[in-house]
Protein backbone atom coordinates (compact mmCIF):
# COMPACT_ATOMS: atom_id res chain seq x y z
CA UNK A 1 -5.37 75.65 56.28
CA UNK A 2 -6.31 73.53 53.10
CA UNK A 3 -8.00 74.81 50.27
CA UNK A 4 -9.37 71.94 47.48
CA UNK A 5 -11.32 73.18 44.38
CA UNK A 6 -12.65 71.01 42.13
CA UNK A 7 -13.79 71.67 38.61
CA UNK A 8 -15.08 69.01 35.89
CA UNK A 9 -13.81 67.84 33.12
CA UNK A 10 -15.71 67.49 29.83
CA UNK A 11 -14.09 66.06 26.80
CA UNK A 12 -16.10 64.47 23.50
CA UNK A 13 -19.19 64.84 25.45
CA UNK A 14 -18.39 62.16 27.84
CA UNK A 15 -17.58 63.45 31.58
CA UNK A 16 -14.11 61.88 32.74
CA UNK A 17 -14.82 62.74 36.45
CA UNK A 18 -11.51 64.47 36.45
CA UNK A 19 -11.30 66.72 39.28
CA UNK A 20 -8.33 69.55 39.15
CA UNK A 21 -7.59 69.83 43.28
CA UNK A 22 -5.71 72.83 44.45
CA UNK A 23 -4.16 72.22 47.99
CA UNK A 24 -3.61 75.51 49.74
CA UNK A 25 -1.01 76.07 52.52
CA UNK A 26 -1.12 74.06 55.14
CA UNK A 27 -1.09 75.87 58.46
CA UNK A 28 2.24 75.35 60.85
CA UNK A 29 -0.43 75.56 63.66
CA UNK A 30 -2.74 72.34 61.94
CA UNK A 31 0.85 70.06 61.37
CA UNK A 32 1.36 70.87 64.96
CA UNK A 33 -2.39 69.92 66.11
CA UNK A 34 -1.73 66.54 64.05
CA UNK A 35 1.66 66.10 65.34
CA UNK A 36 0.94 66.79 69.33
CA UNK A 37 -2.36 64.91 69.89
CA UNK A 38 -3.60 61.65 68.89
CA UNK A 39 -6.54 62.02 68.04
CA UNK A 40 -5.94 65.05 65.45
CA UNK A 41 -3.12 62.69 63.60
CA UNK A 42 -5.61 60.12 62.92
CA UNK A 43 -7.92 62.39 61.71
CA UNK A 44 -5.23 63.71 59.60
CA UNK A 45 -4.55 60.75 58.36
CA UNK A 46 -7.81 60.15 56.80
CA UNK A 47 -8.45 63.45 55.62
CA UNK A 48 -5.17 63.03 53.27
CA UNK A 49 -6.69 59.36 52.18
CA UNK A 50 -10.06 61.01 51.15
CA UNK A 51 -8.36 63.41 49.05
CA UNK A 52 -5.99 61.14 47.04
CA UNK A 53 -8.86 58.88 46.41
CA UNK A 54 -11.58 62.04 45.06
CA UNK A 55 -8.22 63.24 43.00
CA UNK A 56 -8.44 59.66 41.17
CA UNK A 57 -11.91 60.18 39.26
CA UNK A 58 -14.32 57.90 37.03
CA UNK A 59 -12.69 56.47 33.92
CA UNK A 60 -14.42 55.75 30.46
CA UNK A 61 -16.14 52.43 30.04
CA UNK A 62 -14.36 50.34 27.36
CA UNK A 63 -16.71 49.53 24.03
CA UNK A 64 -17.75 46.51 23.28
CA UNK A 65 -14.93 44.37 20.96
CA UNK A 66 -16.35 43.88 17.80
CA UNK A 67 -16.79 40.53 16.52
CA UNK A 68 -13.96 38.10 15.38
CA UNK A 69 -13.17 37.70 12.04
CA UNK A 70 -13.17 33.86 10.41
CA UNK A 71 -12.79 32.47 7.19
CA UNK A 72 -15.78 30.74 5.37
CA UNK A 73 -17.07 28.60 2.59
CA UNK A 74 -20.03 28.01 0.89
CA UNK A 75 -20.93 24.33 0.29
CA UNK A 76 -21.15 22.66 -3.05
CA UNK A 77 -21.68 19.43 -4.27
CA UNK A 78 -19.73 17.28 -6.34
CA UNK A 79 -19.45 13.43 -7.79
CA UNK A 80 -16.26 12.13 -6.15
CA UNK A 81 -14.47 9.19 -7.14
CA UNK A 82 -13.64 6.84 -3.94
CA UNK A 83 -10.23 4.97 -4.09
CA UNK A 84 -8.88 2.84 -1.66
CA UNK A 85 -5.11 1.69 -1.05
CA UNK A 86 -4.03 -1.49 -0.18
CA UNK A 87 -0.18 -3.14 0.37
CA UNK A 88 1.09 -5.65 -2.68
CA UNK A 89 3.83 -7.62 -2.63
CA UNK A 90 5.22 -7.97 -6.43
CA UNK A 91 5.73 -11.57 -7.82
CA UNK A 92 6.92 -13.31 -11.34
CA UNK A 93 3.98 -14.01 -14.01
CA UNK A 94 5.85 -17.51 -13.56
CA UNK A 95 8.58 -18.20 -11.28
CA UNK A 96 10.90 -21.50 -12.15
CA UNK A 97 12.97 -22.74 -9.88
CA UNK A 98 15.67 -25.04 -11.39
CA UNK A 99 17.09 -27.91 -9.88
CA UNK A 100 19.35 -30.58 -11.27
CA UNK A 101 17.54 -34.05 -12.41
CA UNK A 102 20.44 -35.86 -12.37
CA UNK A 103 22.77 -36.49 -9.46
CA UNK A 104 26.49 -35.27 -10.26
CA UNK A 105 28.91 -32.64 -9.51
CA UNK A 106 28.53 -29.23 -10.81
CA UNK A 107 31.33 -28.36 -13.78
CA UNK A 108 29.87 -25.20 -15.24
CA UNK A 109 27.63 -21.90 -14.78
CA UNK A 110 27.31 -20.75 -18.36
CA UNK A 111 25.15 -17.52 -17.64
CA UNK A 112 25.36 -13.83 -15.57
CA UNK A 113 24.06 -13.57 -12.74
CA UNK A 114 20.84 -11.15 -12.74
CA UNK A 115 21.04 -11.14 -16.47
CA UNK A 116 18.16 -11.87 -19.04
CA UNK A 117 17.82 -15.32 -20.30
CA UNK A 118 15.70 -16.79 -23.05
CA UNK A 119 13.98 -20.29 -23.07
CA UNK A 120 16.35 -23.27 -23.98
CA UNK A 121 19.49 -21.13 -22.82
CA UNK A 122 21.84 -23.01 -20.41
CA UNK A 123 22.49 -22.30 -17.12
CA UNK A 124 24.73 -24.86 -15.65
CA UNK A 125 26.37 -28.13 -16.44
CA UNK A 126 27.01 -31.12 -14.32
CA UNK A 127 29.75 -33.55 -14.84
CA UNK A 128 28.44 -35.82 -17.80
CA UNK A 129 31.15 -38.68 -17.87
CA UNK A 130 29.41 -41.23 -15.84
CA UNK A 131 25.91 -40.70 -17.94
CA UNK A 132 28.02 -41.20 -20.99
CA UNK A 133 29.43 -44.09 -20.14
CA UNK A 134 25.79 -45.33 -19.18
CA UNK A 135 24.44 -44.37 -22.49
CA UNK A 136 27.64 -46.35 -24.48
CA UNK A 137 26.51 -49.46 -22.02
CA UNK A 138 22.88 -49.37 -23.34
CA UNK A 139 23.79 -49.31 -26.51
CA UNK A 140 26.40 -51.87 -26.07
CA UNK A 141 23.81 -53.83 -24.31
CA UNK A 142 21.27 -53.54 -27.65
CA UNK A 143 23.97 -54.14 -29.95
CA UNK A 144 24.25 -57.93 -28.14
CA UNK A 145 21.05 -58.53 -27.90
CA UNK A 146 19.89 -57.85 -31.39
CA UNK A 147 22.58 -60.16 -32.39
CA UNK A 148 20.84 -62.89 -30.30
CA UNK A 149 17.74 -61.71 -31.84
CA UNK A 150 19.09 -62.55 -34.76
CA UNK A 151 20.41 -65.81 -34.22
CA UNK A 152 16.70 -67.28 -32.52
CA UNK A 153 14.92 -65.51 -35.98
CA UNK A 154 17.57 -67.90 -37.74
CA UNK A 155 16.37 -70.98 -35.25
CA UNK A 156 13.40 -70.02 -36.24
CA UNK A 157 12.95 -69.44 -40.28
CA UNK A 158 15.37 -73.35 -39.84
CA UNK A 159 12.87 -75.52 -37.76
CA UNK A 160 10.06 -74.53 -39.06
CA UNK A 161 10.38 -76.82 -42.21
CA UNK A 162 11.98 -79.25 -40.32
CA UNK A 163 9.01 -79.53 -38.13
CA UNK A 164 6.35 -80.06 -41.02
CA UNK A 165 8.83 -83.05 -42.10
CA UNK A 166 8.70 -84.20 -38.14
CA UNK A 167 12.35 -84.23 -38.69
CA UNK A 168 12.40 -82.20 -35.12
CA UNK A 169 9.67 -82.08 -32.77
CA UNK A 170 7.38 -79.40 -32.20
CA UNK A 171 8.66 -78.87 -29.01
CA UNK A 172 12.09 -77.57 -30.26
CA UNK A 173 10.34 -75.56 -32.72
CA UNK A 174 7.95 -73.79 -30.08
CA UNK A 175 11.23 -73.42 -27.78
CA UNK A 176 12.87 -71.63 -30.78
CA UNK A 177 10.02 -69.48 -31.78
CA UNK A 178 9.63 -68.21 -27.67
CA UNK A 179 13.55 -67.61 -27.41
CA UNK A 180 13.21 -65.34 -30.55
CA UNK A 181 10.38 -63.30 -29.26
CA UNK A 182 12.03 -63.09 -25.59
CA UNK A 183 15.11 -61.38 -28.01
CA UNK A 184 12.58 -58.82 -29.50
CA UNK A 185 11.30 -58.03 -25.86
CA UNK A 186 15.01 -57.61 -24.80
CA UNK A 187 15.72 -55.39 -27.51
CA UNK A 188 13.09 -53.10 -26.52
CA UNK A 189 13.89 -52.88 -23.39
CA UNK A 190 17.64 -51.91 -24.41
CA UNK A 191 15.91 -49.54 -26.48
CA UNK A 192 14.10 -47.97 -23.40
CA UNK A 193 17.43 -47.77 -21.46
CA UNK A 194 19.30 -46.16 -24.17
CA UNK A 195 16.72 -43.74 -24.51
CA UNK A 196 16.57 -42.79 -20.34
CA UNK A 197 20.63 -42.61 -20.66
CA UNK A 198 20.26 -40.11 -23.17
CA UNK A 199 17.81 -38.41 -21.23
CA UNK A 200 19.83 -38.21 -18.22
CA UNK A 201 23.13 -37.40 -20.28
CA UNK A 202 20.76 -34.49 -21.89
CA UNK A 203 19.74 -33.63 -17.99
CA UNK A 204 23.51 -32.80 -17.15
CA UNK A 205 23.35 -29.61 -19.14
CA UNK A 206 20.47 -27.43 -17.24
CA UNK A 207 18.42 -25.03 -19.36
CA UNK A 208 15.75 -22.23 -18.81
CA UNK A 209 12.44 -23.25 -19.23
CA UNK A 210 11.08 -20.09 -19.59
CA UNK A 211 11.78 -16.45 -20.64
CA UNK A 212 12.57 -14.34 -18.13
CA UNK A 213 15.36 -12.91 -15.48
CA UNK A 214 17.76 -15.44 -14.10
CA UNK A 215 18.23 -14.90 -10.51
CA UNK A 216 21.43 -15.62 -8.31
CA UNK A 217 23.28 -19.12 -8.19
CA UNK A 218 23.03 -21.14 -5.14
CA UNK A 219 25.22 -23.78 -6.12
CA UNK A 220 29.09 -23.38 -6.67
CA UNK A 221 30.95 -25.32 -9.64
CA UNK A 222 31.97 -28.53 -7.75
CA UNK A 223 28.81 -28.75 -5.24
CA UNK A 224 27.14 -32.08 -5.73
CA UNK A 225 23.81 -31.42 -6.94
CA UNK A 226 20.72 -33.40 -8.24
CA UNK A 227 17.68 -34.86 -7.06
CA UNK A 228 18.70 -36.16 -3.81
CA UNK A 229 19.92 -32.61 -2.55
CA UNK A 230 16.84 -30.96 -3.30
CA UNK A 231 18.98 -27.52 -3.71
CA UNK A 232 17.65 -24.59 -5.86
CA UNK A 233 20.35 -23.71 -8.54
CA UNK A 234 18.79 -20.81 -9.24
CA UNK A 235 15.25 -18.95 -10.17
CA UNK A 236 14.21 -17.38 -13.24
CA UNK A 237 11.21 -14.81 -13.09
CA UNK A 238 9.22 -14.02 -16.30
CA UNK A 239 8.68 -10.45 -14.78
CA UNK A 240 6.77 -9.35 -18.46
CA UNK A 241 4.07 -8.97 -17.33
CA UNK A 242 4.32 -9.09 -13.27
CA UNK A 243 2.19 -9.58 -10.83
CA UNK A 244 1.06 -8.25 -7.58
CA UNK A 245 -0.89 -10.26 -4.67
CA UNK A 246 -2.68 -8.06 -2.40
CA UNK A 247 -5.97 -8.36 0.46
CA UNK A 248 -8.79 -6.98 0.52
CA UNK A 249 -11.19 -6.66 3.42
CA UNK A 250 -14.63 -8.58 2.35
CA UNK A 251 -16.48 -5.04 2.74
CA UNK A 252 -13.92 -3.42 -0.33
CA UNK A 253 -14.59 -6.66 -2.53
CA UNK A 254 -18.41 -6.50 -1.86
CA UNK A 255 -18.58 -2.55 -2.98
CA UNK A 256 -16.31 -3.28 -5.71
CA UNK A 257 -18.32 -6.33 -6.93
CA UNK A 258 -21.24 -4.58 -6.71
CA UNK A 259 -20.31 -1.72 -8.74
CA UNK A 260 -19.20 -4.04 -11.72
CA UNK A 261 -22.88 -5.94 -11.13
CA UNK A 262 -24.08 -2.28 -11.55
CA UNK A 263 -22.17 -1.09 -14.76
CA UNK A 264 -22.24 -4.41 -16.50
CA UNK A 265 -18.27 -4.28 -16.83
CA UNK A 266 -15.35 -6.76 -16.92
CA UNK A 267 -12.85 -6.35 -13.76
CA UNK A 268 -10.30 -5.75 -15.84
CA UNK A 269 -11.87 -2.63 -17.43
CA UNK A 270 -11.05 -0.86 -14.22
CA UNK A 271 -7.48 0.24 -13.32
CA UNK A 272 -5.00 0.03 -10.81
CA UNK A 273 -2.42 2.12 -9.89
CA UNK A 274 0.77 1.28 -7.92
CA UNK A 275 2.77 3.68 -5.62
CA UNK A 276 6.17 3.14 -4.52
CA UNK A 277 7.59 3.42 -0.89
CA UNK A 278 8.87 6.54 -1.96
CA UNK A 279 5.59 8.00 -3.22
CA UNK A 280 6.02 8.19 -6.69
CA UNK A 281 3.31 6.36 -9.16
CA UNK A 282 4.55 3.64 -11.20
CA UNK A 283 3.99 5.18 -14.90
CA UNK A 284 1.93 2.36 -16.19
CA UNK A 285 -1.62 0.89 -15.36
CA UNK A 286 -2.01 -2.29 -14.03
CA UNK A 287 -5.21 -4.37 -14.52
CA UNK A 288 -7.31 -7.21 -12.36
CA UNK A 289 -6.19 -10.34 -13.25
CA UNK A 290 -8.26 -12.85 -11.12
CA UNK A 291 -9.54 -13.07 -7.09
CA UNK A 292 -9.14 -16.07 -4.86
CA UNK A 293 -11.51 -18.51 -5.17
CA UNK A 294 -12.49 -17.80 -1.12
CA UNK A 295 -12.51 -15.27 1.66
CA UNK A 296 -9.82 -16.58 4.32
CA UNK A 297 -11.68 -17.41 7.19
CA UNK A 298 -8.66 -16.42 9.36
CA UNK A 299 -8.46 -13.10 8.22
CA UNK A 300 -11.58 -12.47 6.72
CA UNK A 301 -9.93 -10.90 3.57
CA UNK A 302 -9.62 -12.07 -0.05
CA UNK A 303 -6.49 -12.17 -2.39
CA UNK A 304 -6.81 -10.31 -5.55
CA UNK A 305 -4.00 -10.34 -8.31
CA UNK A 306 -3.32 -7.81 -10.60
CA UNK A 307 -1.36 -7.78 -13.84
CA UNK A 308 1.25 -4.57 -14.56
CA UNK A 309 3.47 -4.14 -17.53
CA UNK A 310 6.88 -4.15 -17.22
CA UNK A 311 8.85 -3.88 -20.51
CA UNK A 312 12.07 -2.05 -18.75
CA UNK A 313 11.97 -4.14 -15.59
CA UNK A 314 11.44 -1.57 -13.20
CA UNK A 315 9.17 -3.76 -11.24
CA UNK A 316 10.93 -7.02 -9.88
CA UNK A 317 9.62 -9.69 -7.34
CA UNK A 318 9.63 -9.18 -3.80
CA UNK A 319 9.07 -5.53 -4.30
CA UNK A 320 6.54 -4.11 -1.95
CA UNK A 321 3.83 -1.03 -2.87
CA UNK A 322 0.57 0.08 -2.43
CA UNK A 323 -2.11 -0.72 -4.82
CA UNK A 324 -4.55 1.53 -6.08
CA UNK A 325 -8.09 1.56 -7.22
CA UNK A 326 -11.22 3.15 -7.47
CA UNK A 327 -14.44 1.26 -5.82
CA UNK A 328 -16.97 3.81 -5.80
CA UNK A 329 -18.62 6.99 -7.08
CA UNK A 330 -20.32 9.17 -4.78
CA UNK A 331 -22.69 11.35 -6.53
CA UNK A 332 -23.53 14.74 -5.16
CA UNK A 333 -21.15 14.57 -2.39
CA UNK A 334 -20.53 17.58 0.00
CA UNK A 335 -16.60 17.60 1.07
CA UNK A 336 -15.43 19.90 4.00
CA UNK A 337 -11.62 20.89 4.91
CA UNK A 338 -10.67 18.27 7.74
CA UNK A 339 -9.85 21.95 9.82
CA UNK A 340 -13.72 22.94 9.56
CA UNK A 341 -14.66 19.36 11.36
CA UNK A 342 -14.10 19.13 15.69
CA UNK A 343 -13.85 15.75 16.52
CA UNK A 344 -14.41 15.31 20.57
CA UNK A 345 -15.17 11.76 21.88
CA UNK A 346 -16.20 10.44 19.07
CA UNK A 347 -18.30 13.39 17.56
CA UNK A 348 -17.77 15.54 14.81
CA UNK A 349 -19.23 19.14 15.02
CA UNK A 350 -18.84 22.08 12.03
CA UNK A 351 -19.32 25.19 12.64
CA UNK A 352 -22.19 27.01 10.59
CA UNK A 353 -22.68 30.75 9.86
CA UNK A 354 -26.64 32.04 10.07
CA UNK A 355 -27.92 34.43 8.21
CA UNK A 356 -27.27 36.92 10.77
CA UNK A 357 -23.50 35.36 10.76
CA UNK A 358 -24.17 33.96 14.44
CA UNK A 359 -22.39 30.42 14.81
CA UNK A 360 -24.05 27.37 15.08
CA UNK A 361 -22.64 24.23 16.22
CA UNK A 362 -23.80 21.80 14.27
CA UNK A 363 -23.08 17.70 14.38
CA UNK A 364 -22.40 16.23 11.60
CA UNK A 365 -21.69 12.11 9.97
CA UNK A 366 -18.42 11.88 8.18
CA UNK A 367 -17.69 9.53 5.52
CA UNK A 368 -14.57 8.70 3.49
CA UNK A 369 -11.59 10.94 4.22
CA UNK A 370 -10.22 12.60 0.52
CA UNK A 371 -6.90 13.95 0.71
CA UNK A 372 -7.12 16.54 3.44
CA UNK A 373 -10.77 16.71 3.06
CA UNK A 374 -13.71 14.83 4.25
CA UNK A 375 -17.26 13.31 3.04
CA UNK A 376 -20.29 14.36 4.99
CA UNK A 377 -22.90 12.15 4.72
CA UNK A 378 -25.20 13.99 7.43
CA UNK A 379 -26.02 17.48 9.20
CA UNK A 380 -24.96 19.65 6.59
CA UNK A 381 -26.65 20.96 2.96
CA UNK A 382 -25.35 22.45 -0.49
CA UNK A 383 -25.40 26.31 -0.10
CA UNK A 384 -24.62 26.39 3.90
CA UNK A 385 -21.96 28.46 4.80
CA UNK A 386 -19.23 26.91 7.36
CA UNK A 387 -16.50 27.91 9.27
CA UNK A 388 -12.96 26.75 8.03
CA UNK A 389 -10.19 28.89 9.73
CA UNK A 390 -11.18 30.79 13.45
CA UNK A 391 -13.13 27.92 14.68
CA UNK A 392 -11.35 28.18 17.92
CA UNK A 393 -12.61 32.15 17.91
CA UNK A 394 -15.83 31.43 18.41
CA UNK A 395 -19.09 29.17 20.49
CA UNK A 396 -22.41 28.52 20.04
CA UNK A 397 -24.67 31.79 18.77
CA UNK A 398 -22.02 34.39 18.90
CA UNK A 399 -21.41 36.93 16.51
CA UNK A 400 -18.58 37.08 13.85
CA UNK A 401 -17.51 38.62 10.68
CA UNK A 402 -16.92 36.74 7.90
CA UNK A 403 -14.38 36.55 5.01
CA UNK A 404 -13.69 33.86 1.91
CA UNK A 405 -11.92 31.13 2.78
CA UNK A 406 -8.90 30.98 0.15
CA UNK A 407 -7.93 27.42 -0.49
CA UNK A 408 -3.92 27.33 0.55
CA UNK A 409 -1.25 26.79 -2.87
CA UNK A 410 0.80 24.02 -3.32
CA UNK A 411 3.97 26.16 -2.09
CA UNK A 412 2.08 27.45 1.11
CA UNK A 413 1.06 23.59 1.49
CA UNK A 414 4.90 22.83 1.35
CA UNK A 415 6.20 25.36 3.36
């Protein structure tokens, strides 16, 4: 015999369905019943399943989740200053290469390597023996000849009077007077050759043209050197101010352009600013110096030069950076976190807060990217409030709760 009661269960006014069951003694006479026939096991057997599963009860209905808390901000506008970077490749205001003039084998280097030189300074020496022994034959060669010039001016200044007494003909005299200016010629000419063998004597010792920082020696003392090699001795860089070569896509050069057309300003009233390959900013401002005279037609990009200061040669040719400079103003911009814009195939959405703090997707135009922000240009308006952190927490018109948006610090950003 079983005996089941079952009383409810109330409990903060909501009714759990909780049944307390009390199972009286079964009777030895209904196990047998179920054990000896069939029919009364399977019925049994069901009875004890419809028990368990009344025992079990209704269960309270979960509430609703409430909605999920994101972080927002309130747009603003601002005028932002657009700069745009570019590679340069540092190079000497002027760059000499020095060669020998004279053909001869090299006796001296007479500076350091890498070291500062000043204009007129020298820098090597070639062998000047056989230009000195030129220059002694030229003059050698004009002391002879003015001593024939000499003796025809004598020939001269003799048959003249002879002539006017027909004591000689004219023709001797004419022959005299032409021999004495063919001896003037001559002497000139030695003059001329005296002069180019103390040229070349003066080319054997090599000097700096310029001001500037001598670079290192490709020639070794004994190397025959001169015109017929061709060989670079060496390169000195004025590096006082130096300069830096870098392209710029025709678009840049047109908005640049444009804005000097605008604010009736020299290029060179606007700055540039060179970063290293390390990151750090090279102290000084540099300045535009001049543009190519065309757009290369290969590339479609146009070389600009710039001008920085280098007083403690920090800057040396060959050095690579990136340059600098500011090509536009944007006036009333509106500037979202890159994290509040989705970009999927090509579209940006941001997410925006009603007034009832549903979201909203909406799409948006970006512009220039600023640091780790970026320009809208469409789809969005000053006071509008956006989602910047949680945008993965919610969809289109659902409900959420929002909170400031705290910009990160500097030691959050580096951590």
């Amino acid at each position: 015999m079983i005996k089941i009661r079952r009383e409810p269960d109330f409990q903060d006014g909501c009714q759990k369905g909780k049944a307390t069951y009390t199972v009286g003694v079964i009777s030895i006479i209904a196990y047998m019943r179920c054990s000896y026939m069939p029919v009364g096991r399977l019925l049994c057997s069901l009875f004890f399943v419809v028990l368990i599963s009344s025992a079990v009860g209704c269960k309270k209905k979960p509430a609703a989740p409430a909605p999920p808390q994101v972080e927002v901000m309130t747009l603003t506008t601002t005028n932002l200053p657009i700069f745009e970077e570019w590679i340069g490749t540092l190079e000497g205001y002027v760059n000499a290469q020095i060669r020998g003039q004279v053909t001869g084998y090299l006796l001296s280097q007479n500076y350091a390597e890498g070291s500062e030189v000043k204009q007129g300074d020298l820098l090597f020496e070639i062998d000047p023996r056989p230009f000195q022994a030129v220059l002694d034959q030229a003059l050698a060669k004009l002391a002879q000849d003015q001593a024939q010039a000499d003796k025809t001016e004598l020939d001269v200044n003799r048959y003249t009077p002879l002539a006017r007494e027909q004591a000689i003909s004219q023709e001797e005299l004419d022959d005299a007077v032409q021999a004495n200016l063919g001896a003037v010629a001559q002497i000139k000419a030695d003059e001329a050759a005296i002069e180019n063998a103390r040229l070349n004597l003066g080319f054997t010792k090599i000097t700096s043209p310029i001001d500037g920082l001598a670079g290192l020696a490709q020639a070794q003392i004994g190397d025959l050197v001169g015109q017929s090699s061709g060989n670079v001795l060496t390169t000195v860089s004025t590096i006082n101010p130096i300069k830096v070569y870098f392209q710029v896509s025709e678009q840049s050069y047109l908005t640049f352009w444009r804005r000097f057309i605008i604010s009736q300003a020299s290029p060179q009233d606007f700055p540039l600013q060179l970063i290293f390959a390390d990151g750090s900013v090279y102290p000084g401002q540099g300045k535009f110096f001049f543009a190519d005279r065309q757009v290369n037609p290969n590339t479609g990009t146009l070389q600009i030069v710039g001008l920085f200061s280098n007083a403690d040669f920090t800057l040396r040719p060959g050095q690579y950076g990136r340059v600098r400079a500011e090509t536009q103003m944007l006036t009333n911009a509106i500037i979202v976190p890159q994290r509040a814009v989705a970009e999927l195939q090509g579209t940006y959405q941001v997410t925006v807060l009603t007034s009832t703090n549903t979201a909203h997707l909406e799409n948006v135009t970006v512009g220039a990217q600023v640091g780790s922000g970026w320009v809208i240009q469409n789809g969005l308006q000053p006071g509008d409030r956006i989602v910047v952190e949680g945008t993965q927490k919610v969809k289109e018109g659902s409900a959420v709760t929002p909170v400031p948006y705290e910009e990160p610090t500097n030691n959050a950003a580096e951590q």
